[in-house]
PDB file of N, CA and C in Angstrom:
ATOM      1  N   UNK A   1       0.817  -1.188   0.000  1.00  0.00           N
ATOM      2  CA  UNK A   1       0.000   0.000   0.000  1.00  0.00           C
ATOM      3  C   UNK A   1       0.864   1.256   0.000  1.00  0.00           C
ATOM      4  N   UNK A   2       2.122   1.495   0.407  1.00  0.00           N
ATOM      5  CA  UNK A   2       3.184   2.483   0.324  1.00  0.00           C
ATOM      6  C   UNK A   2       3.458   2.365  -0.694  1.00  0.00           C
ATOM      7  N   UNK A   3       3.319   2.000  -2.105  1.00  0.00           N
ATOM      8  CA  UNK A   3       3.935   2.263  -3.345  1.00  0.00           C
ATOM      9  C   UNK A   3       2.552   3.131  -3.991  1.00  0.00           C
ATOM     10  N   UNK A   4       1.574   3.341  -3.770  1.00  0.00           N
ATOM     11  CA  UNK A   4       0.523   3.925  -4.255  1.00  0.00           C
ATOM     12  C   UNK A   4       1.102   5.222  -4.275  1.00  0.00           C
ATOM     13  N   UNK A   5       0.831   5.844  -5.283  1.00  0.00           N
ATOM     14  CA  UNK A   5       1.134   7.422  -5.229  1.00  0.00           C
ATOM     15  C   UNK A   5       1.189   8.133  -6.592  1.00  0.00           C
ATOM     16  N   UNK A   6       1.641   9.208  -7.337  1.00  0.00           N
ATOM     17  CA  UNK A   6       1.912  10.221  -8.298  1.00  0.00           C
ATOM     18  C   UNK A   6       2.941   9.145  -9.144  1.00  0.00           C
ATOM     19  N   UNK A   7       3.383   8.931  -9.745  1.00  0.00           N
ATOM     20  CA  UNK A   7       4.561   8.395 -10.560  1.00  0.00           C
ATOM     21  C   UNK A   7       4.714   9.291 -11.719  1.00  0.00           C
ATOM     22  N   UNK A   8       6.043   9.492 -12.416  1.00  0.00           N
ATOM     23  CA  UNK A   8       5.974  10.349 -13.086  1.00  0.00           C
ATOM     24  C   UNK A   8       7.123  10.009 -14.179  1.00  0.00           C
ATOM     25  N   UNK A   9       7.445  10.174 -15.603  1.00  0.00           N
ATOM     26  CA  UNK A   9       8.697  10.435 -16.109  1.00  0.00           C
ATOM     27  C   UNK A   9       8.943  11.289 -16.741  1.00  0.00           C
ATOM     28  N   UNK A  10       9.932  11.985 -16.473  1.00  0.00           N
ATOM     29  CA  UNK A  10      10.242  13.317 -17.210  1.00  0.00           C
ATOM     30  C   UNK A  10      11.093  13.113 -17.958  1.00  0.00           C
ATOM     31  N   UNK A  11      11.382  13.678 -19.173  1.00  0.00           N
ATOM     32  CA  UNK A  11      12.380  13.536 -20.226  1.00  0.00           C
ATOM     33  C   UNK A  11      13.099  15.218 -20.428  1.00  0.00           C
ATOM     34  N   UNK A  12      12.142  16.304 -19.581  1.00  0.00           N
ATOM     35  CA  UNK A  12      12.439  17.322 -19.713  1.00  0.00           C
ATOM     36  C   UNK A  12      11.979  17.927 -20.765  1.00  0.00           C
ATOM     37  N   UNK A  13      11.547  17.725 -22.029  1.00  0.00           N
ATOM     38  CA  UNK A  13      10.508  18.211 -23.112  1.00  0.00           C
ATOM     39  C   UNK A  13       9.118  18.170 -22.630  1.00  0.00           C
ATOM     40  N   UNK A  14       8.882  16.573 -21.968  1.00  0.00           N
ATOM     41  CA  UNK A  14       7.893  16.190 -22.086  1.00  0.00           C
ATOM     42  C   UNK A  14       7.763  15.069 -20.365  1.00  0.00           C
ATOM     43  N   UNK A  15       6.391  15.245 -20.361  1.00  0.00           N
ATOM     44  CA  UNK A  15       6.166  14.275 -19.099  1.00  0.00           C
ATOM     45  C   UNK A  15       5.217  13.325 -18.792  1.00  0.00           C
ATOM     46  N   UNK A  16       5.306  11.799 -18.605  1.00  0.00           N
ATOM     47  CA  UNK A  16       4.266  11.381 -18.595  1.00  0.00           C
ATOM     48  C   UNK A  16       3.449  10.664 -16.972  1.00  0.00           C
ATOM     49  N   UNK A  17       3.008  10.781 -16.753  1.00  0.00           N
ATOM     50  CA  UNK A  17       2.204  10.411 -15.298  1.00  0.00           C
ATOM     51  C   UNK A  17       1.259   9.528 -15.334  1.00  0.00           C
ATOM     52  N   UNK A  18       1.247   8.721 -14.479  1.00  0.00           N
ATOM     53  CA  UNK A  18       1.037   7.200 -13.787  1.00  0.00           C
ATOM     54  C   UNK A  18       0.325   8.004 -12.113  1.00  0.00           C
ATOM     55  N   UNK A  19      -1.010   7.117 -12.294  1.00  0.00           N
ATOM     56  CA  UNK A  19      -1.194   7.492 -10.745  1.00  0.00           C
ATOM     57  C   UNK A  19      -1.614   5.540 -10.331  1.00  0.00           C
ATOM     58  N   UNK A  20      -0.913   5.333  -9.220  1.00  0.00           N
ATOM     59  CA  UNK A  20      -0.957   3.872  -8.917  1.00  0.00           C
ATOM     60  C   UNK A  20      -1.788   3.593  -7.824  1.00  0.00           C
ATOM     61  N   UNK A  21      -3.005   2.903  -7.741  1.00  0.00           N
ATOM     62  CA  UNK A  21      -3.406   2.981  -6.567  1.00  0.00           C
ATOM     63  C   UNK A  21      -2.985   0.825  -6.006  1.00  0.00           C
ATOM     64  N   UNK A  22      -2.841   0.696  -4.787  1.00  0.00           N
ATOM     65  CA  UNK A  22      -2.585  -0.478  -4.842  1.00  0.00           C
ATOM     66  C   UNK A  22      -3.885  -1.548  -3.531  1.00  0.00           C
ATOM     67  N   UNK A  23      -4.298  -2.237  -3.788  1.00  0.00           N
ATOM     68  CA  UNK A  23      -5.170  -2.697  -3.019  1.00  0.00           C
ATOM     69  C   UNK A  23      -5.250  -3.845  -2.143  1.00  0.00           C
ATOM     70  N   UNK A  24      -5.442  -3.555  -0.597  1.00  0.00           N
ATOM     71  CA  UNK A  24      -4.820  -4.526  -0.072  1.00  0.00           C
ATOM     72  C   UNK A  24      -5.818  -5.737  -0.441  1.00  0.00           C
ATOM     73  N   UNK A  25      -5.109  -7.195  -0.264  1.00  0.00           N
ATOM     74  CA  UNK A  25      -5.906  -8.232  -0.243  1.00  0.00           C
ATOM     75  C   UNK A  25      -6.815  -8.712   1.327  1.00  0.00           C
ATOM     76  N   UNK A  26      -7.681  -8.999   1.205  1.00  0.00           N
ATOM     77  CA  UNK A  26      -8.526  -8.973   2.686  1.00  0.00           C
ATOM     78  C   UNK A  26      -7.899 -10.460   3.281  1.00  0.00           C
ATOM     79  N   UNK A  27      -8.664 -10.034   4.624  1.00  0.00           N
ATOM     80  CA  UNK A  27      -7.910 -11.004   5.699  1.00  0.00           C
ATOM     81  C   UNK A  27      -8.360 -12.021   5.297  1.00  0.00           C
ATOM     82  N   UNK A  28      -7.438 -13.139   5.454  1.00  0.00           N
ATOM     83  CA  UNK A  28      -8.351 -14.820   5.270  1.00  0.00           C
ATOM     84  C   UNK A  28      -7.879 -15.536   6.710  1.00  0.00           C
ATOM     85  N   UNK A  29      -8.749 -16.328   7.088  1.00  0.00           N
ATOM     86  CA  UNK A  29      -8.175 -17.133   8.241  1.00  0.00           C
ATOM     87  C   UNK A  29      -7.285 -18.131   7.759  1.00  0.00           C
ATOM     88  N   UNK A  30      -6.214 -18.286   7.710  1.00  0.00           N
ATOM     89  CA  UNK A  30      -4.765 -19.413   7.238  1.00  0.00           C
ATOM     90  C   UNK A  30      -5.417 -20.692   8.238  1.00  0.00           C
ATOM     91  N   UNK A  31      -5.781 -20.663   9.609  1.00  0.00           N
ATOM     92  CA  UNK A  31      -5.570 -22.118  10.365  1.00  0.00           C
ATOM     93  C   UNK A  31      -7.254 -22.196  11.182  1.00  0.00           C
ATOM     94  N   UNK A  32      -7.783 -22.558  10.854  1.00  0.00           N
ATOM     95  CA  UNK A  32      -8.970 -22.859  11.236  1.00  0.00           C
ATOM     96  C   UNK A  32      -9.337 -23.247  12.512  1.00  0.00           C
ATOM     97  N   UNK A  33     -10.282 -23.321  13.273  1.00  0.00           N
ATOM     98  CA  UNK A  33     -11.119 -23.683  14.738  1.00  0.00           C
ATOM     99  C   UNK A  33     -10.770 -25.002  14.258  1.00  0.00           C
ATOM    100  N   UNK A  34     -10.419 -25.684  15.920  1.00  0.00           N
ATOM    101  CA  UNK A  34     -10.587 -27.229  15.716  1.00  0.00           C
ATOM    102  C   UNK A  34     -11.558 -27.336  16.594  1.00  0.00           C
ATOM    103  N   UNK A  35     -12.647 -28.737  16.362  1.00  0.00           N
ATOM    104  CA  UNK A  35     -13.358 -29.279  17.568  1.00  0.00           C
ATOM    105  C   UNK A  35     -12.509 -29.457  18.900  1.00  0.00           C
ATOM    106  N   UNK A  36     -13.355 -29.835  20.172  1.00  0.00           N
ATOM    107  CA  UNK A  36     -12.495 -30.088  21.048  1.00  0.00           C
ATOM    108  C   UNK A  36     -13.846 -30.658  21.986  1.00  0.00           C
ATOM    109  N   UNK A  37     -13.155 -31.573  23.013  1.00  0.00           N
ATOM    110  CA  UNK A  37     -14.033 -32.069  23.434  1.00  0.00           C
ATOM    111  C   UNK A  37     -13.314 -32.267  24.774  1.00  0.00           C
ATOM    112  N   UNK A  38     -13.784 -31.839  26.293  1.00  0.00           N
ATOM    113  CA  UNK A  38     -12.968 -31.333  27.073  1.00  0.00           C
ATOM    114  C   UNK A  38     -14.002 -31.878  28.498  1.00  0.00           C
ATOM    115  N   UNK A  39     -12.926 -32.982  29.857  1.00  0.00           N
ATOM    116  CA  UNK A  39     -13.844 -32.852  30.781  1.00  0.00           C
ATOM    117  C   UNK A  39     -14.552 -31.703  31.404  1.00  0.00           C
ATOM    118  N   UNK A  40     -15.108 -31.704  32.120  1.00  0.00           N
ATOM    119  CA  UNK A  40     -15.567 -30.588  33.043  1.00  0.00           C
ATOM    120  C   UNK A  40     -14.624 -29.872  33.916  1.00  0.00           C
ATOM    121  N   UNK A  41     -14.311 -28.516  34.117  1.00  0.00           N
ATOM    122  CA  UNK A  41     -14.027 -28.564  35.280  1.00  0.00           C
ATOM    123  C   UNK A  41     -12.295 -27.779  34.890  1.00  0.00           C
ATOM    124  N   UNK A  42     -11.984 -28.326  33.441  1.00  0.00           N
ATOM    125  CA  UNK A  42     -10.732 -28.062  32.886  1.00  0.00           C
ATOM    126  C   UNK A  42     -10.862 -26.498  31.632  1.00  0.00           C
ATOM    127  N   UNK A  43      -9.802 -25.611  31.639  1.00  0.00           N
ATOM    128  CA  UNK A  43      -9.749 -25.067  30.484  1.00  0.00           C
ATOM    129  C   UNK A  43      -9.809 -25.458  29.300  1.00  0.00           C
ATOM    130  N   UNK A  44     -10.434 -24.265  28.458  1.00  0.00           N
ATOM    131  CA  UNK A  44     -10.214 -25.080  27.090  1.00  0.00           C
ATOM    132  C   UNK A  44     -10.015 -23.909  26.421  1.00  0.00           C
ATOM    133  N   UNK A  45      -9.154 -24.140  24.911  1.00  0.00           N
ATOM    134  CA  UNK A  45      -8.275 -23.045  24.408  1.00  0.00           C
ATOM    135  C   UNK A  45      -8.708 -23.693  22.858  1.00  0.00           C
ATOM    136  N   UNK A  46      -8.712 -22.123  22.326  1.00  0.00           N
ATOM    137  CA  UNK A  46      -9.280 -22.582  21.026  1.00  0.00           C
ATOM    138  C   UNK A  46      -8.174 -21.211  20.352  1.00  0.00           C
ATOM    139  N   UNK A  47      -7.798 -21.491  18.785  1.00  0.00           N
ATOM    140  CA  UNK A  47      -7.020 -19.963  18.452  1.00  0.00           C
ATOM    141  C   UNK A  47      -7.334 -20.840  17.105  1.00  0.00           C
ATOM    142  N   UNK A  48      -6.925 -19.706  16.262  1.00  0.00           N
ATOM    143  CA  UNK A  48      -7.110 -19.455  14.993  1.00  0.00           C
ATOM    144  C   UNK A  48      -6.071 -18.746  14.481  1.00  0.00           C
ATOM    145  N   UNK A  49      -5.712 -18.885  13.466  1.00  0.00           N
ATOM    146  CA  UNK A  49      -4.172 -17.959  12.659  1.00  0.00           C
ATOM    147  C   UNK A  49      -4.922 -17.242  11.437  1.00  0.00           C
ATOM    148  N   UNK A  50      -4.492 -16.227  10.885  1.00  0.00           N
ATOM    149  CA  UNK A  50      -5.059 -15.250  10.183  1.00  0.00           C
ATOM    150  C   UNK A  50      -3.688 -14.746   9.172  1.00  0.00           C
ATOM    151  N   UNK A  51      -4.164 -14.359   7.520  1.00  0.00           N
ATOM    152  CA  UNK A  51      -2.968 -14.133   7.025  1.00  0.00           C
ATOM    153  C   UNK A  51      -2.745 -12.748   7.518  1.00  0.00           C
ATOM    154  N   UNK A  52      -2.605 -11.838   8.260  1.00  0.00           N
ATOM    155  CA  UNK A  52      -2.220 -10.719   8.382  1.00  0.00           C
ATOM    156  C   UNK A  52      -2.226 -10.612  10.035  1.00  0.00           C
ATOM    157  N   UNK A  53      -1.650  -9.877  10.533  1.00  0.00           N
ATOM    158  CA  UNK A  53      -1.103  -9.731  11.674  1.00  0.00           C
ATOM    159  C   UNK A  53      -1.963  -8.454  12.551  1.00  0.00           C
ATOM    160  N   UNK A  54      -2.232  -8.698  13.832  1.00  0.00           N
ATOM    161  CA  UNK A  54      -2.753  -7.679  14.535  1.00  0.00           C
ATOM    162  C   UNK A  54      -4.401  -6.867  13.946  1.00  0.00           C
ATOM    163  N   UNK A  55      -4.760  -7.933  13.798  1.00  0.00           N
ATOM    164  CA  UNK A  55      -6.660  -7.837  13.038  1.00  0.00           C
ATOM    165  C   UNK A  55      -6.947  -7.418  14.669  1.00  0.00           C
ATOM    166  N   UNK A  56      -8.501  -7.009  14.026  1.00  0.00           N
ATOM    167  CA  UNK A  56      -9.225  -6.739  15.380  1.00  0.00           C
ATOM    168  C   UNK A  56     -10.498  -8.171  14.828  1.00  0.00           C
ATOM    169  N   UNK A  57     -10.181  -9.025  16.407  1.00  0.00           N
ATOM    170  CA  UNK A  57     -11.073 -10.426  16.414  1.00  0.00           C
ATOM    171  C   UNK A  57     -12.326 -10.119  17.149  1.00  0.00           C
ATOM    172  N   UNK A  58     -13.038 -10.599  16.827  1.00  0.00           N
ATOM    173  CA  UNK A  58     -14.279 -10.831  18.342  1.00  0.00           C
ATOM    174  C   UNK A  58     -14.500 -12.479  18.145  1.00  0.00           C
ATOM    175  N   UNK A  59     -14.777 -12.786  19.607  1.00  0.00           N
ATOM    176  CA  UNK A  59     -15.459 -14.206  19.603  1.00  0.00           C
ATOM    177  C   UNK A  59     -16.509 -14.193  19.704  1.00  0.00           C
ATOM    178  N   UNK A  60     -17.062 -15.255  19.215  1.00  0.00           N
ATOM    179  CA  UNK A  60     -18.831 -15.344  19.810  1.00  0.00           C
ATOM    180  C   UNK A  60     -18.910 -16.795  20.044  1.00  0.00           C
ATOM    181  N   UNK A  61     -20.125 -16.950  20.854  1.00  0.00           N
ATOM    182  CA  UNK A  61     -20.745 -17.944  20.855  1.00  0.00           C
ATOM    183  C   UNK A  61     -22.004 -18.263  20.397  1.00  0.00           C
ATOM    184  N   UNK A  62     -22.406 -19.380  19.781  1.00  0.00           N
ATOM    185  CA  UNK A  62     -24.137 -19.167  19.963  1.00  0.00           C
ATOM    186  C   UNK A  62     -24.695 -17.941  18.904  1.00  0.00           C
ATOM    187  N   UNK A  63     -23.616 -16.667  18.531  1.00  0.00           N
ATOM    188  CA  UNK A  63     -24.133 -15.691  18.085  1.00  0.00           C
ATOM    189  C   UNK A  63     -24.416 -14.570  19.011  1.00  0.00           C
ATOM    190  N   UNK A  64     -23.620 -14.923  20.092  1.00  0.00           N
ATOM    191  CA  UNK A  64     -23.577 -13.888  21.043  1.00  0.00           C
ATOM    192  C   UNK A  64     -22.305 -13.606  21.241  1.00  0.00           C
ATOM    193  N   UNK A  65     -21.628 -12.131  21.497  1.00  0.00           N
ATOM    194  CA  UNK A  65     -20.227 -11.772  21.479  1.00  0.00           C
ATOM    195  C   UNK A  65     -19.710 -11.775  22.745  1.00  0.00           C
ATOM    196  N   UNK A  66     -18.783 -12.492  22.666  1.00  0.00           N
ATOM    197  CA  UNK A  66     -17.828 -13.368  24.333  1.00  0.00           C
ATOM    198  C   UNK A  66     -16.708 -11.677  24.862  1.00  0.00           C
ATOM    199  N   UNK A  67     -17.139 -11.484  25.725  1.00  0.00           N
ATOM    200  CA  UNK A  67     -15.715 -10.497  26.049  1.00  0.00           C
ATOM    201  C   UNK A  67     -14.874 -11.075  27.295  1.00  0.00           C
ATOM    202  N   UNK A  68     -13.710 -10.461  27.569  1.00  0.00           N
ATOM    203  CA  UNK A  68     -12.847 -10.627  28.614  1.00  0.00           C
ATOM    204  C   UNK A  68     -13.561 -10.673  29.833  1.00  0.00           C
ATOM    205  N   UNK A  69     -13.291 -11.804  30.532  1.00  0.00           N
ATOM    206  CA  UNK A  69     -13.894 -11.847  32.031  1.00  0.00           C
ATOM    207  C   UNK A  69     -12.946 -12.907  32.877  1.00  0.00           C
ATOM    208  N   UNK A  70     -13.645 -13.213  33.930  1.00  0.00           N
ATOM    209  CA  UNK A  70     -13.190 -14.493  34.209  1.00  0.00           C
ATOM    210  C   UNK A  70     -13.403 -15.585  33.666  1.00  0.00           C
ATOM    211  N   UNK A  71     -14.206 -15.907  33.092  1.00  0.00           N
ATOM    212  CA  UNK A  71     -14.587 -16.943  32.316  1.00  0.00           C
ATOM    213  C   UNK A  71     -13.903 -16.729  31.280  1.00  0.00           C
ATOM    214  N   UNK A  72     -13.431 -16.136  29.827  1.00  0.00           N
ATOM    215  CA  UNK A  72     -13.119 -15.790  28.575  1.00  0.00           C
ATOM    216  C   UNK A  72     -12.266 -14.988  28.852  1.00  0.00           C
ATOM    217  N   UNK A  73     -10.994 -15.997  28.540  1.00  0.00           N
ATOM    218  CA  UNK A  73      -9.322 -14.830  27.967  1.00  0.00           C
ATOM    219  C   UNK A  73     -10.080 -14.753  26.711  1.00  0.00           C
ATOM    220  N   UNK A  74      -9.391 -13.298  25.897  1.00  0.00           N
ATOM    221  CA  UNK A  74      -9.186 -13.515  24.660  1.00  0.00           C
ATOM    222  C   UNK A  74      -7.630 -12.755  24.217  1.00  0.00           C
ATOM    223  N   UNK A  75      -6.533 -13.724  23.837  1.00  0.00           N
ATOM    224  CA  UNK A  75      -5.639 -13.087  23.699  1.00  0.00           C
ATOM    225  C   UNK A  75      -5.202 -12.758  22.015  1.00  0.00           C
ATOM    226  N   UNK A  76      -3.996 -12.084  21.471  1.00  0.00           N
ATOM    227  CA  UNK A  76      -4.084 -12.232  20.314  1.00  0.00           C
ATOM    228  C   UNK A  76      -2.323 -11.756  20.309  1.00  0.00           C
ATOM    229  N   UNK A  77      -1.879 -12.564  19.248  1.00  0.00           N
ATOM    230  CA  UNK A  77       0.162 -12.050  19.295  1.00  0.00           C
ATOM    231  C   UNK A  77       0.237 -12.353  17.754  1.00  0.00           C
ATOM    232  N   UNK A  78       0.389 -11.578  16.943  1.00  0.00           N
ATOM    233  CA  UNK A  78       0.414 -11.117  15.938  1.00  0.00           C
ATOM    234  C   UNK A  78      -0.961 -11.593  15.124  1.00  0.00           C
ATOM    235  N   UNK A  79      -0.714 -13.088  14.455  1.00  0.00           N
ATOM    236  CA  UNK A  79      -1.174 -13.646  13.436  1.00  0.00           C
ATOM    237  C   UNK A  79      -2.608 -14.849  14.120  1.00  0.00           C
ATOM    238  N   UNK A  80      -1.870 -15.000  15.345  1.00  0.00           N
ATOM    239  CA  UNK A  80      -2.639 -15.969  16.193  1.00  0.00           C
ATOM    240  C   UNK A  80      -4.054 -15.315  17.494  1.00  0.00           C
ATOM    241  N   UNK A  81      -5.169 -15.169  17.256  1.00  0.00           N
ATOM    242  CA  UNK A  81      -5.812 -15.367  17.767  1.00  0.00           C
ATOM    243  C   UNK A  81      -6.511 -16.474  18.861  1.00  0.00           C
ATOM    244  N   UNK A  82      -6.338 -16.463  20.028  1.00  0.00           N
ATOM    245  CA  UNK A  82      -6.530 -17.567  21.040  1.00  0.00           C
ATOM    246  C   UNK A  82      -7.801 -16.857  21.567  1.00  0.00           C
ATOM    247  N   UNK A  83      -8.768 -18.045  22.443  1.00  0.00           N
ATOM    248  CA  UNK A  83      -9.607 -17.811  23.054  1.00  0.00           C
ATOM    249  C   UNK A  83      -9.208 -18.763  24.233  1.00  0.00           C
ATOM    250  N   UNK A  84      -9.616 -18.638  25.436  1.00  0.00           N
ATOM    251  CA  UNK A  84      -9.225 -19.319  26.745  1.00  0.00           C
ATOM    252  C   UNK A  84     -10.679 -19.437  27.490  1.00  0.00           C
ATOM    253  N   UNK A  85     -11.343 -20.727  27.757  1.00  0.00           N
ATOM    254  CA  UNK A  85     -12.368 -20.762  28.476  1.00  0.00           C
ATOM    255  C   UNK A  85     -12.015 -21.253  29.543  1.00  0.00           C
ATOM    256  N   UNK A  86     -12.780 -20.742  30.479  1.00  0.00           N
ATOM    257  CA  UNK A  86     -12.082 -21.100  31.488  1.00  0.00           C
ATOM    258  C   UNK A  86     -12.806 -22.070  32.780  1.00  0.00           C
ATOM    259  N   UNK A  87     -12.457 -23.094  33.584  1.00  0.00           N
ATOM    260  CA  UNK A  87     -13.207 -23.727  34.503  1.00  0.00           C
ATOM    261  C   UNK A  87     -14.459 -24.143  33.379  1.00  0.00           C
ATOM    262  N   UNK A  88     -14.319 -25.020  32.603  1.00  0.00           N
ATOM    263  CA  UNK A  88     -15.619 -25.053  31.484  1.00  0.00           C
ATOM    264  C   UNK A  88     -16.134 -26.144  32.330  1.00  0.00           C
ATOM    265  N   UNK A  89     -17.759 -25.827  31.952  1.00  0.00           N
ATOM    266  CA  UNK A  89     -19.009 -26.994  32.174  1.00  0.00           C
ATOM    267  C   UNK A  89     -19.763 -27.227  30.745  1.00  0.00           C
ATOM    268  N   UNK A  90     -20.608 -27.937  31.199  1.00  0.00           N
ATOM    269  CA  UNK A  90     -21.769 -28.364  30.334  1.00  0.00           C
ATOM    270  C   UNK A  90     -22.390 -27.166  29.403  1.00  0.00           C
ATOM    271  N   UNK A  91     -22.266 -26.321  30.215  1.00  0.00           N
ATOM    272  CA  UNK A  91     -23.022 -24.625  29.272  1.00  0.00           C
ATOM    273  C   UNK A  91     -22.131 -24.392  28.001  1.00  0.00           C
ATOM    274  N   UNK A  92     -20.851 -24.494  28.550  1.00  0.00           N
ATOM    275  CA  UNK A  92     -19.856 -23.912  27.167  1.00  0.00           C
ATOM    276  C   UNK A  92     -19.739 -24.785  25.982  1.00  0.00           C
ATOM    277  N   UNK A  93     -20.670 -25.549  25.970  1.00  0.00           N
ATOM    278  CA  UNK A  93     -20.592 -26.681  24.915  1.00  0.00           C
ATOM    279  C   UNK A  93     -21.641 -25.668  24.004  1.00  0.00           C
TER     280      UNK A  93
END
């Protein structure tokens, strides 16, 4: 996206101009959700990898959006998106 700009060549008689615009490609998820199947009682960690680095994620569940608590880390270090459930039961299924 830093090469977008004015371009120009001059020959000094004459000049010709180029305007470049460049477009980023959109995020794709590279590493997918795995199932998981987890006793009671234990954490459970779910992450996802993304081709681009430092996205803004949300989790959901159900179709409802999970935020930071005690129950739900959500961490993220560059490319990798993690979710952390925490003390899981029967509900978080």
């Amino acid at each position: 996206k830093t090469d977008a700009g004015l371009y120009t060549c001059d020959i000094g008689t004459d000049v010709a101009k180029s305007k470049v615009s460049v477009q980023e490609k959109p995020t794709e998820v590279t590493k997918q959700l795995e199932d998981k199947t987890s006793p009671a009682g234990q954490d459970i960690s779910l992450s996802c990898e993304l081709s681009k680095a430092d996205m803004n994620i949300r989790w959901y569940k159900d179709g409802k959006a999970l935020r930071r608590s005690q129950k739900y880390d959500l961490q993220q270090e560059g490319a990798r998106a993690t979710l952390i459930i925490r003390d899981s039961t029967v509900k978080d299924s």
